[in-house]
C-alpha atoms as a PDB file:
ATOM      1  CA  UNK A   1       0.824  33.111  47.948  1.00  0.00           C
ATOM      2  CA  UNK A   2      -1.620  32.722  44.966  1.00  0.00           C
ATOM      3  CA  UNK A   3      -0.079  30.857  42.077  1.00  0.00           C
ATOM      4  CA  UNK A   4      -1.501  32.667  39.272  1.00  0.00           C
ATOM      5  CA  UNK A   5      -1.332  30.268  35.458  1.00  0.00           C
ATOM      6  CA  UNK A   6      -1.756  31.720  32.197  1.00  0.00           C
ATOM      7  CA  UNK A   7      -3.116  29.685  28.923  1.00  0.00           C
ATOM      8  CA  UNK A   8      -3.896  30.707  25.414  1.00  0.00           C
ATOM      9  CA  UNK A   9      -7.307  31.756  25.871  1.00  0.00           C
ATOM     10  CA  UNK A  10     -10.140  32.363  26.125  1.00  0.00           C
ATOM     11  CA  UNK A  11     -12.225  29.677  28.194  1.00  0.00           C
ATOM     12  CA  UNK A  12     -12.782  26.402  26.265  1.00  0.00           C
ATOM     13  CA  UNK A  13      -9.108  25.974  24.962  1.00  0.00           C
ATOM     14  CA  UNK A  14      -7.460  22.922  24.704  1.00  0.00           C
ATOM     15  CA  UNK A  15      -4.897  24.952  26.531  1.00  0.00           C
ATOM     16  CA  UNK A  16      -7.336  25.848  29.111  1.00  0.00           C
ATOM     17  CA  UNK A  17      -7.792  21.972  29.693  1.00  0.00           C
ATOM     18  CA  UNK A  18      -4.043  21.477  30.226  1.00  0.00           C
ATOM     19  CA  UNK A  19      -3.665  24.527  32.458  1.00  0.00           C
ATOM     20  CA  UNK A  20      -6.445  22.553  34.659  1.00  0.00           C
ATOM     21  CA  UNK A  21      -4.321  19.414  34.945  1.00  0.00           C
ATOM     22  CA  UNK A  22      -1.606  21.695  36.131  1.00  0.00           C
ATOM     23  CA  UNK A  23      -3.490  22.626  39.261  1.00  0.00           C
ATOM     24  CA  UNK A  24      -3.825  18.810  40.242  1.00  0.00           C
ATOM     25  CA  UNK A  25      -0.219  19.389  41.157  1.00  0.00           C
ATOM     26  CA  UNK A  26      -0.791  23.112  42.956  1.00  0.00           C
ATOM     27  CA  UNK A  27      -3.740  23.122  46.109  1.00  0.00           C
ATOM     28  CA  UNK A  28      -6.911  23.984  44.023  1.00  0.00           C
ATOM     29  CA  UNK A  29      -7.772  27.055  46.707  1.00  0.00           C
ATOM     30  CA  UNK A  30      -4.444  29.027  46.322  1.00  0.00           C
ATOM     31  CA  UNK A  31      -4.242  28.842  42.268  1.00  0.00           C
ATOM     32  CA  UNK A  32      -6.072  30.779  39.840  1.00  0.00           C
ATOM     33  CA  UNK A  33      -6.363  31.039  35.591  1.00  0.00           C
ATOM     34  CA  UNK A  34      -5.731  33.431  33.764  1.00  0.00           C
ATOM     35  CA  UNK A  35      -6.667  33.747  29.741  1.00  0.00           C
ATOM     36  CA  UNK A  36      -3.924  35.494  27.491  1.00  0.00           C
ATOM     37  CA  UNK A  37      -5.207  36.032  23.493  1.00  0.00           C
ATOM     38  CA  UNK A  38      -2.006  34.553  22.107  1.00  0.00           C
ATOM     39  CA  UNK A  39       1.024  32.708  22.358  1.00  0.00           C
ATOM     40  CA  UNK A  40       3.375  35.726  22.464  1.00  0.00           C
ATOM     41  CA  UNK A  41       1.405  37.711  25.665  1.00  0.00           C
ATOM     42  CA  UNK A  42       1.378  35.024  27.755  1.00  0.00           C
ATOM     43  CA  UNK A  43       4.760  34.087  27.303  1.00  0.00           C
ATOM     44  CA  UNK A  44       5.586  37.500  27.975  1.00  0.00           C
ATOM     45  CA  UNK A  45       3.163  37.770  31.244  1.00  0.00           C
ATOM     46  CA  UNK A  46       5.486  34.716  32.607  1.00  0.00           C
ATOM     47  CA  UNK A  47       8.254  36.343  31.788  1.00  0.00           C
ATOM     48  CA  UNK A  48       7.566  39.943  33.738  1.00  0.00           C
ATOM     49  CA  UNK A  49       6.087  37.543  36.776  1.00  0.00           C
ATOM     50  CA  UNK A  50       2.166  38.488  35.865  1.00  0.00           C
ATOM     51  CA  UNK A  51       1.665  34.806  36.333  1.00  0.00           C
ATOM     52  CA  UNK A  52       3.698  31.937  37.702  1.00  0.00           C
ATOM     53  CA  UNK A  53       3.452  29.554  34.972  1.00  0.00           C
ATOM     54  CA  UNK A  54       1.772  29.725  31.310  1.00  0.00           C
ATOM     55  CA  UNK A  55       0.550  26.397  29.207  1.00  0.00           C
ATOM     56  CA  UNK A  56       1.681  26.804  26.115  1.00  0.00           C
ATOM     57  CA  UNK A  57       1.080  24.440  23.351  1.00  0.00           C
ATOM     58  CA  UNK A  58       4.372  23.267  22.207  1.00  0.00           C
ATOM     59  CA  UNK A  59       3.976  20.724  19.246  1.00  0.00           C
ATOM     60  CA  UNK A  60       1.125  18.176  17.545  1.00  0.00           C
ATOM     61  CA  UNK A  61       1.051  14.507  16.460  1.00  0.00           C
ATOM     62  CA  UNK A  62      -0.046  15.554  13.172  1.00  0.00           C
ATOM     63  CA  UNK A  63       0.753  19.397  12.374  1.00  0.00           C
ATOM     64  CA  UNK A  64       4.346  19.286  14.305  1.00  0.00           C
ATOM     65  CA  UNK A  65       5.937  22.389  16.215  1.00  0.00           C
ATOM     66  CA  UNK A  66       4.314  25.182  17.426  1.00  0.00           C
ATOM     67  CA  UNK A  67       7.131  27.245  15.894  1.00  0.00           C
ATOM     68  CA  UNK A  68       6.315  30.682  17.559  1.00  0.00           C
ATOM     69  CA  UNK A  69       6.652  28.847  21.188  1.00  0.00           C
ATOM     70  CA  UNK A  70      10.231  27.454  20.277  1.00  0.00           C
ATOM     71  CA  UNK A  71      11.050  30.621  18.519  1.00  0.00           C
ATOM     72  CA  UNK A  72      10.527  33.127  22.028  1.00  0.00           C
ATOM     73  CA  UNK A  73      11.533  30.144  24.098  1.00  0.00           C
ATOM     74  CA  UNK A  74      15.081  29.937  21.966  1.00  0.00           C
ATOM     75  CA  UNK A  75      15.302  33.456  21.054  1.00  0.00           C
ATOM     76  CA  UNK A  76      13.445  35.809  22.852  1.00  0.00           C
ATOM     77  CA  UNK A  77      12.887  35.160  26.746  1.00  0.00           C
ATOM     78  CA  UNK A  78      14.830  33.023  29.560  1.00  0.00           C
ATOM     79  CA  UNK A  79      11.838  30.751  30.644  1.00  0.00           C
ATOM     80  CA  UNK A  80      12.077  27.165  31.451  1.00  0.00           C
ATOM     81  CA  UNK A  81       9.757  23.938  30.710  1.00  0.00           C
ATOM     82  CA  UNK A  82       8.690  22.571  34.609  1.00  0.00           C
ATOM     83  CA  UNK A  83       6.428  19.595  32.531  1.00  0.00           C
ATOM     84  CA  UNK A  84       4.902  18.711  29.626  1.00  0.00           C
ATOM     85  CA  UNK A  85       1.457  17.489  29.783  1.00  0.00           C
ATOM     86  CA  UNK A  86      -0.133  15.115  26.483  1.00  0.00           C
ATOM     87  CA  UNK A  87      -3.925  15.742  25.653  1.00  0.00           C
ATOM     88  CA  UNK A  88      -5.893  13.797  23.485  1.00  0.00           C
ATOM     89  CA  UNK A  89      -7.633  15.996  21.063  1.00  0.00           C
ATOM     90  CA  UNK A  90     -10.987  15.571  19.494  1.00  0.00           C
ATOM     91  CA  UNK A  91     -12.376  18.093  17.011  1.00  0.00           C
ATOM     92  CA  UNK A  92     -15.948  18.878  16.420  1.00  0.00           C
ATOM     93  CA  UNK A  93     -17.717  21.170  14.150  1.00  0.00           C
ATOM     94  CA  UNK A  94     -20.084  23.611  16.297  1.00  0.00           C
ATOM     95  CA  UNK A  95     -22.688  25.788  14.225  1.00  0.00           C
ATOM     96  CA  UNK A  96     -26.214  26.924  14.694  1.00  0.00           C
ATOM     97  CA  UNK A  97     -26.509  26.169  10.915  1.00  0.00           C
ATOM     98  CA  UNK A  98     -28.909  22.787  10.878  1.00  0.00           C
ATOM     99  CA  UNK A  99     -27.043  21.129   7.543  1.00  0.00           C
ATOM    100  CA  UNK A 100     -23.225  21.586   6.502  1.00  0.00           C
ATOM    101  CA  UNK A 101     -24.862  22.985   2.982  1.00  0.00           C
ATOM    102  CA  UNK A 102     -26.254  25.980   5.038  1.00  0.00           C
ATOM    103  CA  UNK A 103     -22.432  26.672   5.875  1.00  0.00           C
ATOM    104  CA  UNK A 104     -20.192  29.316   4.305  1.00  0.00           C
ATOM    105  CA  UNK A 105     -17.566  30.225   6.781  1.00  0.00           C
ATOM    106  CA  UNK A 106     -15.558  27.583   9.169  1.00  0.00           C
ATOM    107  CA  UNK A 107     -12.942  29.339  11.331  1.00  0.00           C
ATOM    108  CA  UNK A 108     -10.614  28.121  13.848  1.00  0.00           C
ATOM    109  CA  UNK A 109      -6.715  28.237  15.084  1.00  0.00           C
ATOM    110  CA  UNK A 110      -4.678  27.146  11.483  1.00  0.00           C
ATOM    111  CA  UNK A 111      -3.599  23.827  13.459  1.00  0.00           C
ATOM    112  CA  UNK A 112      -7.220  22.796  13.969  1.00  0.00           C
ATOM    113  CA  UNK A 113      -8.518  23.501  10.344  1.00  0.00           C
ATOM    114  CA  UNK A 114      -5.147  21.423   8.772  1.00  0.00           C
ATOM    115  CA  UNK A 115      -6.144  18.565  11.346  1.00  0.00           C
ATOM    116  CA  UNK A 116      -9.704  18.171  10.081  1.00  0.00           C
ATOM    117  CA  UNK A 117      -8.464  18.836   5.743  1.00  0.00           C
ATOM    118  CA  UNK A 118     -10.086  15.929   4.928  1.00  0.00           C
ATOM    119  CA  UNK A 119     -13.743  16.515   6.430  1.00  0.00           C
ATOM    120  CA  UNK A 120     -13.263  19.876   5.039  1.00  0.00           C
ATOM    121  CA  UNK A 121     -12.714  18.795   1.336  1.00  0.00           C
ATOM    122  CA  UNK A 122     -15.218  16.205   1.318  1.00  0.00           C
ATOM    123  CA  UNK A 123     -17.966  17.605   3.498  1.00  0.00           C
ATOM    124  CA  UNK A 124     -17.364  21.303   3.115  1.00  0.00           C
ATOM    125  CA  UNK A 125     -15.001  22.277   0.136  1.00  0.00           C
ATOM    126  CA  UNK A 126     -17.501  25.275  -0.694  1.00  0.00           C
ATOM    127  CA  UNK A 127     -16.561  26.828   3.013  1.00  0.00           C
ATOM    128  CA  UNK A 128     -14.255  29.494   3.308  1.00  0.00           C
ATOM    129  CA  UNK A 129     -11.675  28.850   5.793  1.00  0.00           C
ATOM    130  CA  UNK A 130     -10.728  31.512   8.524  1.00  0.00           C
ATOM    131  CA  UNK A 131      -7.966  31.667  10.745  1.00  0.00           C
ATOM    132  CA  UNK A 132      -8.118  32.550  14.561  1.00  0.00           C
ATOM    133  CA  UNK A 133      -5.840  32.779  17.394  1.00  0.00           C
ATOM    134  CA  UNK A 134      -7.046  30.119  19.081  1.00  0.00           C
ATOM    135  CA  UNK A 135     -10.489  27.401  18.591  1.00  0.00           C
ATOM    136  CA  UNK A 136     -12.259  29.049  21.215  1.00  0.00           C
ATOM    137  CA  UNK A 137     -12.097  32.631  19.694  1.00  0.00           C
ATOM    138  CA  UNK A 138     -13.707  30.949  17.045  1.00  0.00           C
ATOM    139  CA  UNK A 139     -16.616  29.905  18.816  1.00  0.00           C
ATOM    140  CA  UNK A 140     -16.694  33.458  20.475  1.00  0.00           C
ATOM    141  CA  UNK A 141     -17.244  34.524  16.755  1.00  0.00           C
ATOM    142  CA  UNK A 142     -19.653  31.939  15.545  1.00  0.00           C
ATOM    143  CA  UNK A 143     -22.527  32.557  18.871  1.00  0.00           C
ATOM    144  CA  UNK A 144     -22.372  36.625  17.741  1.00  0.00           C
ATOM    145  CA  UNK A 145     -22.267  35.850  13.663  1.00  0.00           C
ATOM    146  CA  UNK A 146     -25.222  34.384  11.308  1.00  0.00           C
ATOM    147  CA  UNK A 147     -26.407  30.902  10.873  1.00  0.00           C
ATOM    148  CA  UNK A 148     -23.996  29.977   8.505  1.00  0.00           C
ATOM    149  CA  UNK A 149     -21.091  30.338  10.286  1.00  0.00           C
ATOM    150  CA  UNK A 150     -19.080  27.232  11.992  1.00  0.00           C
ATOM    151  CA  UNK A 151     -15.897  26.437  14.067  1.00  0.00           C
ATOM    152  CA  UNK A 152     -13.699  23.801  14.863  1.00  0.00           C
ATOM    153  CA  UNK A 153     -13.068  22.891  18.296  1.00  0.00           C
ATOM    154  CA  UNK A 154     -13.534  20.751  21.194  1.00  0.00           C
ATOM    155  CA  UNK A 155     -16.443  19.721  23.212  1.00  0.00           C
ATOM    156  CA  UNK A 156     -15.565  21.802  25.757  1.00  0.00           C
ATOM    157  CA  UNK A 157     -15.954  24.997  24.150  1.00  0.00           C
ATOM    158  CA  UNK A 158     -19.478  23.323  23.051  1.00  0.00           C
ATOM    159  CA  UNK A 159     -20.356  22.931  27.077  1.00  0.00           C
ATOM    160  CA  UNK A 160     -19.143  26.513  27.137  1.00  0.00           C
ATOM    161  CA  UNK A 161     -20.420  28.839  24.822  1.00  0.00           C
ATOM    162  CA  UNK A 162     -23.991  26.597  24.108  1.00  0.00           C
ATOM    163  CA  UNK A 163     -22.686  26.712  20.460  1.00  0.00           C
ATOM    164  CA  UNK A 164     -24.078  23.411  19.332  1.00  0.00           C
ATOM    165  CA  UNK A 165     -22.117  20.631  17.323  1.00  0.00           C
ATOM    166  CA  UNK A 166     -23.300  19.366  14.091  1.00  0.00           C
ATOM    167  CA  UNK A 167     -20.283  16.851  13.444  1.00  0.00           C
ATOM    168  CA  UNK A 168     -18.300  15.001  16.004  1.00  0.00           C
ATOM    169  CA  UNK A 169     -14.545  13.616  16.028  1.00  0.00           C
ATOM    170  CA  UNK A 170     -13.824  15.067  12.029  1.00  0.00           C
ATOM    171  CA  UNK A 171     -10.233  15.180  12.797  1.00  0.00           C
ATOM    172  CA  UNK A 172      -8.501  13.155  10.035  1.00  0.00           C
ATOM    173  CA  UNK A 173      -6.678  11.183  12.370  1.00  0.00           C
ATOM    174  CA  UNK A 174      -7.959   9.548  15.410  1.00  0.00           C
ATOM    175  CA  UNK A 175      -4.554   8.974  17.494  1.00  0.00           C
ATOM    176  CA  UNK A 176      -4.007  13.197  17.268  1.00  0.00           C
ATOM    177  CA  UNK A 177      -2.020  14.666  20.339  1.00  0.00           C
ATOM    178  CA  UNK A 178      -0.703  17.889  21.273  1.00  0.00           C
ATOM    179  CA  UNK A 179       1.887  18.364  23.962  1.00  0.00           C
ATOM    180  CA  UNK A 180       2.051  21.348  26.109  1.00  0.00           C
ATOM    181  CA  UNK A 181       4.803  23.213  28.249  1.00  0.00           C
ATOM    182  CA  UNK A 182       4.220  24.640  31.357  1.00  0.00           C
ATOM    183  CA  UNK A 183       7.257  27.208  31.760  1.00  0.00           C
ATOM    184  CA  UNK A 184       7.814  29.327  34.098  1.00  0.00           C
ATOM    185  CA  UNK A 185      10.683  32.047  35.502  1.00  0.00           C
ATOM    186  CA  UNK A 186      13.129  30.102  37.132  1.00  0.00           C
ATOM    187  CA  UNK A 187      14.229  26.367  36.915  1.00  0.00           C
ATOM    188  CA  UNK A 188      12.224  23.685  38.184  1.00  0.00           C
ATOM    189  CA  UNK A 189      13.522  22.403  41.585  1.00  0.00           C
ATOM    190  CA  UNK A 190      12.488  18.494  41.333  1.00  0.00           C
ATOM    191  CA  UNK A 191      15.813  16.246  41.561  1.00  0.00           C
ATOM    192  CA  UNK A 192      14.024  13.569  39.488  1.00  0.00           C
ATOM    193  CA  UNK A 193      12.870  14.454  35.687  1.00  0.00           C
ATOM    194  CA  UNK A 194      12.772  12.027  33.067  1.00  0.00           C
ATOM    195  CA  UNK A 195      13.205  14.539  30.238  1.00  0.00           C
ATOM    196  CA  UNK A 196      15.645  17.335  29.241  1.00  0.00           C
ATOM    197  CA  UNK A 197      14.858  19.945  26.186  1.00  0.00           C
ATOM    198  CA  UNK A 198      17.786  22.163  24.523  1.00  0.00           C
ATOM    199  CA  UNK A 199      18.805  23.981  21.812  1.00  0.00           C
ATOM    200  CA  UNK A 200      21.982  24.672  20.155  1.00  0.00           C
ATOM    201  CA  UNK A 201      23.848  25.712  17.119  1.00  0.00           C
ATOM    202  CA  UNK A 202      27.001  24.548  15.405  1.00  0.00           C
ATOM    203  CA  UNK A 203      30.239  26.475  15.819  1.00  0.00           C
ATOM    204  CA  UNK A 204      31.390  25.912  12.051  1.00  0.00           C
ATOM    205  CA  UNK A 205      28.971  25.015   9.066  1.00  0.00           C
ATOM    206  CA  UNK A 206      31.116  21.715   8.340  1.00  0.00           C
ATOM    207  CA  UNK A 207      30.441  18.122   6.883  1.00  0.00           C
ATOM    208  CA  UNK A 208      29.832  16.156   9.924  1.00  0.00           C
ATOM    209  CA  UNK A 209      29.449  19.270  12.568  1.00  0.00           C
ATOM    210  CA  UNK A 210      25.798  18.116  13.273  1.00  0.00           C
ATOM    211  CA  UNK A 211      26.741  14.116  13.239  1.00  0.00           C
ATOM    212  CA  UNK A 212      29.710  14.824  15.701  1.00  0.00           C
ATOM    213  CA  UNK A 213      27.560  16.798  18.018  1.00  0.00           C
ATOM    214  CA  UNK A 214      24.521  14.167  18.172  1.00  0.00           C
ATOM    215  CA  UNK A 215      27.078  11.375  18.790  1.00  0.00           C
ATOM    216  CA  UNK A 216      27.865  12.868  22.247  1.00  0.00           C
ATOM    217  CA  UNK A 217      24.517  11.491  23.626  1.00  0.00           C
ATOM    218  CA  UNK A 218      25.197   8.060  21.567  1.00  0.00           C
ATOM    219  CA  UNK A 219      27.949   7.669  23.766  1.00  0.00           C
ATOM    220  CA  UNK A 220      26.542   8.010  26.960  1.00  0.00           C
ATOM    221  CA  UNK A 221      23.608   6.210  25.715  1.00  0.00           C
ATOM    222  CA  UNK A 222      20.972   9.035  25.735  1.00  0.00           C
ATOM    223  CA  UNK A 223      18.117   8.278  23.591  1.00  0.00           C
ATOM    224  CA  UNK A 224      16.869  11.510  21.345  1.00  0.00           C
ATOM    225  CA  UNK A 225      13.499  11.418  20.781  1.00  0.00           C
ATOM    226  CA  UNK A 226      13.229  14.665  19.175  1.00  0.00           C
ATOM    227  CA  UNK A 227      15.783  16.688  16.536  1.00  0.00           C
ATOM    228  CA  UNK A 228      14.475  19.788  14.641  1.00  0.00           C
ATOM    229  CA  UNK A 229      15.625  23.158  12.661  1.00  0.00           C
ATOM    230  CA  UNK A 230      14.763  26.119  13.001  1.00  0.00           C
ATOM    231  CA  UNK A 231      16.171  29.477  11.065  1.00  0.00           C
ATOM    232  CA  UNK A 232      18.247  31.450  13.479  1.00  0.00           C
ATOM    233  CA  UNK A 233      17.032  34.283  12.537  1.00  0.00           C
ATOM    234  CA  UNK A 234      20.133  35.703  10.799  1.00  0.00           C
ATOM    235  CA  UNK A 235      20.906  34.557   7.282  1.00  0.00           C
ATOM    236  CA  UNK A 236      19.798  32.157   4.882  1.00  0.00           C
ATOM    237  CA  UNK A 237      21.358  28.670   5.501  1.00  0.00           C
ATOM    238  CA  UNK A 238      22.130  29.547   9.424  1.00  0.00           C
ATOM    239  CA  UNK A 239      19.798  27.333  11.542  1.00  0.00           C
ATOM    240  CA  UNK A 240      19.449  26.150  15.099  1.00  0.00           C
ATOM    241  CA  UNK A 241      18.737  22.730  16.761  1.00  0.00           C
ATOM    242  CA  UNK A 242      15.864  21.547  19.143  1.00  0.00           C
ATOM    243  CA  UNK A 243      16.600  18.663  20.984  1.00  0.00           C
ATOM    244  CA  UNK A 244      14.593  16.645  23.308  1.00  0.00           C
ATOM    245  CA  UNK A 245      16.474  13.694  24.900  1.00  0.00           C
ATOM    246  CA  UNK A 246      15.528  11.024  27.828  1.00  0.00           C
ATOM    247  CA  UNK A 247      17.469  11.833  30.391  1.00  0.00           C
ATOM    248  CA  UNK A 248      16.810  14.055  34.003  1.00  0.00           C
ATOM    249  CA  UNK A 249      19.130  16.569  35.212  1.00  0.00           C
ATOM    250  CA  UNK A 250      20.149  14.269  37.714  1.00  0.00           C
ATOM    251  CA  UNK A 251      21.680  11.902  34.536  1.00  0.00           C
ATOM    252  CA  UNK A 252      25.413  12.175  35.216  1.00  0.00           C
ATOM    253  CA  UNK A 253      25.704  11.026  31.451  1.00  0.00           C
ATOM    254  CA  UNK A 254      23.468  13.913  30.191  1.00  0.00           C
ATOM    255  CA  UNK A 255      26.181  16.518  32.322  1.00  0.00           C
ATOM    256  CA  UNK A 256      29.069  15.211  30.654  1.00  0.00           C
ATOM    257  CA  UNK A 257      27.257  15.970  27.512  1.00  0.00           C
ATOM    258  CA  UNK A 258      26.483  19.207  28.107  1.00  0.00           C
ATOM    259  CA  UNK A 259      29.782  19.825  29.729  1.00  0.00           C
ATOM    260  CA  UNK A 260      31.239  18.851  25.707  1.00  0.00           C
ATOM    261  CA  UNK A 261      28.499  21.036  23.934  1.00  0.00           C
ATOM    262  CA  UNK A 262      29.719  24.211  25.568  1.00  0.00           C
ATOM    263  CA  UNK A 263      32.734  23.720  23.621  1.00  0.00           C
ATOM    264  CA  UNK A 264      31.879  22.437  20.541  1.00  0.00           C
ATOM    265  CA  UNK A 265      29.207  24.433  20.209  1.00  0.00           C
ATOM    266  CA  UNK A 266      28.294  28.619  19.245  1.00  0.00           C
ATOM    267  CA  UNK A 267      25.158  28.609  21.183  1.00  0.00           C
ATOM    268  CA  UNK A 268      23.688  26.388  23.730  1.00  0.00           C
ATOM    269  CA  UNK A 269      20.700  26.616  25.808  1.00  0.00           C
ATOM    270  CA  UNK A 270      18.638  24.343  28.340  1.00  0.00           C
ATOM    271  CA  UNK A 271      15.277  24.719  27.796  1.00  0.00           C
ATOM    272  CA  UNK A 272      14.476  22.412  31.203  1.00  0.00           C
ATOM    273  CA  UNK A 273      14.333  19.012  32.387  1.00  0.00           C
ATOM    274  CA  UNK A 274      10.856  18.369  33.895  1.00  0.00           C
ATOM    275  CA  UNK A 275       8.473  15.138  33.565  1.00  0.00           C
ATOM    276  CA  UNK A 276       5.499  14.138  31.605  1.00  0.00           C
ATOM    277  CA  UNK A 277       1.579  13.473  32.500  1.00  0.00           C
ATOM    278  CA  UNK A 278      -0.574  12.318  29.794  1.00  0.00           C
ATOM    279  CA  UNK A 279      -4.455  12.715  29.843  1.00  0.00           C
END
């Protein structure tokens, strides 16, 4: 059976190079990629079985959550996380233009042109900035558009489209990361993970609701090593709580937790316990 895998396309995405690693665990001759324009499709295409799994990029060293993955993944669709895979990310500025003061338009995905502010302001403050679904798309654009058009993205998409790169590495910060998902249908099957995401929401808006609901992993000693809001999508004020903790679903401790949640809390949800590759 061919095990189809979607990623935020098209070809070149840093997406694209996670979805690759994600073979390296699949045999190469019976998997296949498939390019989705955004986020919300190819969540959707794993969710009515069009592909197996979809890479989705979930959150970045420097820009934070990818807050329209967390908000189908919490609100929308029952998919689960099988692994998270950590990429490196280098930005480059690709353009046919031969100087930066023959530029007028930079476009790229929003988290890509907040990563490289600084080169922007300094180098390029005259440049008006355009968004696009993802940093490949904006390549797409800049080989059809006139010489003074430029995007950010990686080298990839450079060995891709031919679009040549005037500036390398102008992110503002050398150490940036992004973290993908791989989700899929159904739960993954390994007995060993190393990592377990939920989300949840308090039963009462009380002082200390929150503290006393955190302190259930304190006691079994289950380090958090991420805690954010997000709006619930009902009223003002009314949020809910992405967790990411280091613990399997083989962690006995992490079971009695969740056991607890389901009572003290309104809504509760396991994202998936899975392990992590970085590259």
């Amino acid at each position: 059976m061919t095990s189809k895998i979607g990623y935020l396309g098209p070809e070149g995405t840093f997406s694209q190079q996670a979805a690759i690693h994600q073979l390296e665990s699949l045999p190469s001759d019976s998997s296949c990629l498939r390019a989705y324009p955004t986020i919300a499709l190819l969540l959707s295409a794993v969710d009515s079985e069009d592909v197996q799994y979809g890479v989705v990029p979930a959150e970045n060293s420097i820009e934070g959550s990818v807050n329209i993955t967390l908000d189908m993944l919490a609100n929308e669709l029952n998919l689960y996380i099988h692994k998270e895979i950590v990429l490196g990310i280098k930005h480059h500025l690709l353009t046919y233009a031969p100087t930066l003061n023959k530029i007028h338009t930079v476009m790229s995905h929003p988290h890509a042109l907040a990563q490289c502010r600084l080169f922007l302001q300094k180098k390029l403050p005259h440049a008006n900035l355009v968004d696009t679904n993802s940093t490949s798309e904006a390549v797409l654009k800049v080989s059809s558009k006139s010489i003074g058009t430029a995007a950010i993205a990686s080298k990839n998409c450079h060995l891709v489209y031919q679009v040549p790169i005037l500036a390398e590495n102008i992110g503002d910060f050398s150490h940036n990361q992004t973290r993908f998902w791989v989700v899929g249908k159904q739960p993954s099957l390994l007995e060993k993970t190393l990592k377990t995401s939920l989300v949840l929401s308090m039963e009462k808006d009380r002082p200390g609701s929150l503290y006393n609901t955190l302190g259930e992993f304190a006691k079994h000693n289950i380090n958090l090593t991420r805690i954010e809001s997000r709006p619930a999508k009902k009223e003002l004020g009314n949020y809910i709580f992405f967790i990411d903790c280091e613990a399997g679903q083989d962690n006995p401790g992490l079971k009695q937790v969740l056991d607890t949640l389901c009572k003290k809390t309104s809504f509760l949800k396991i994202l998936g316990s899975y392990n992590i590759s970085h590259y």
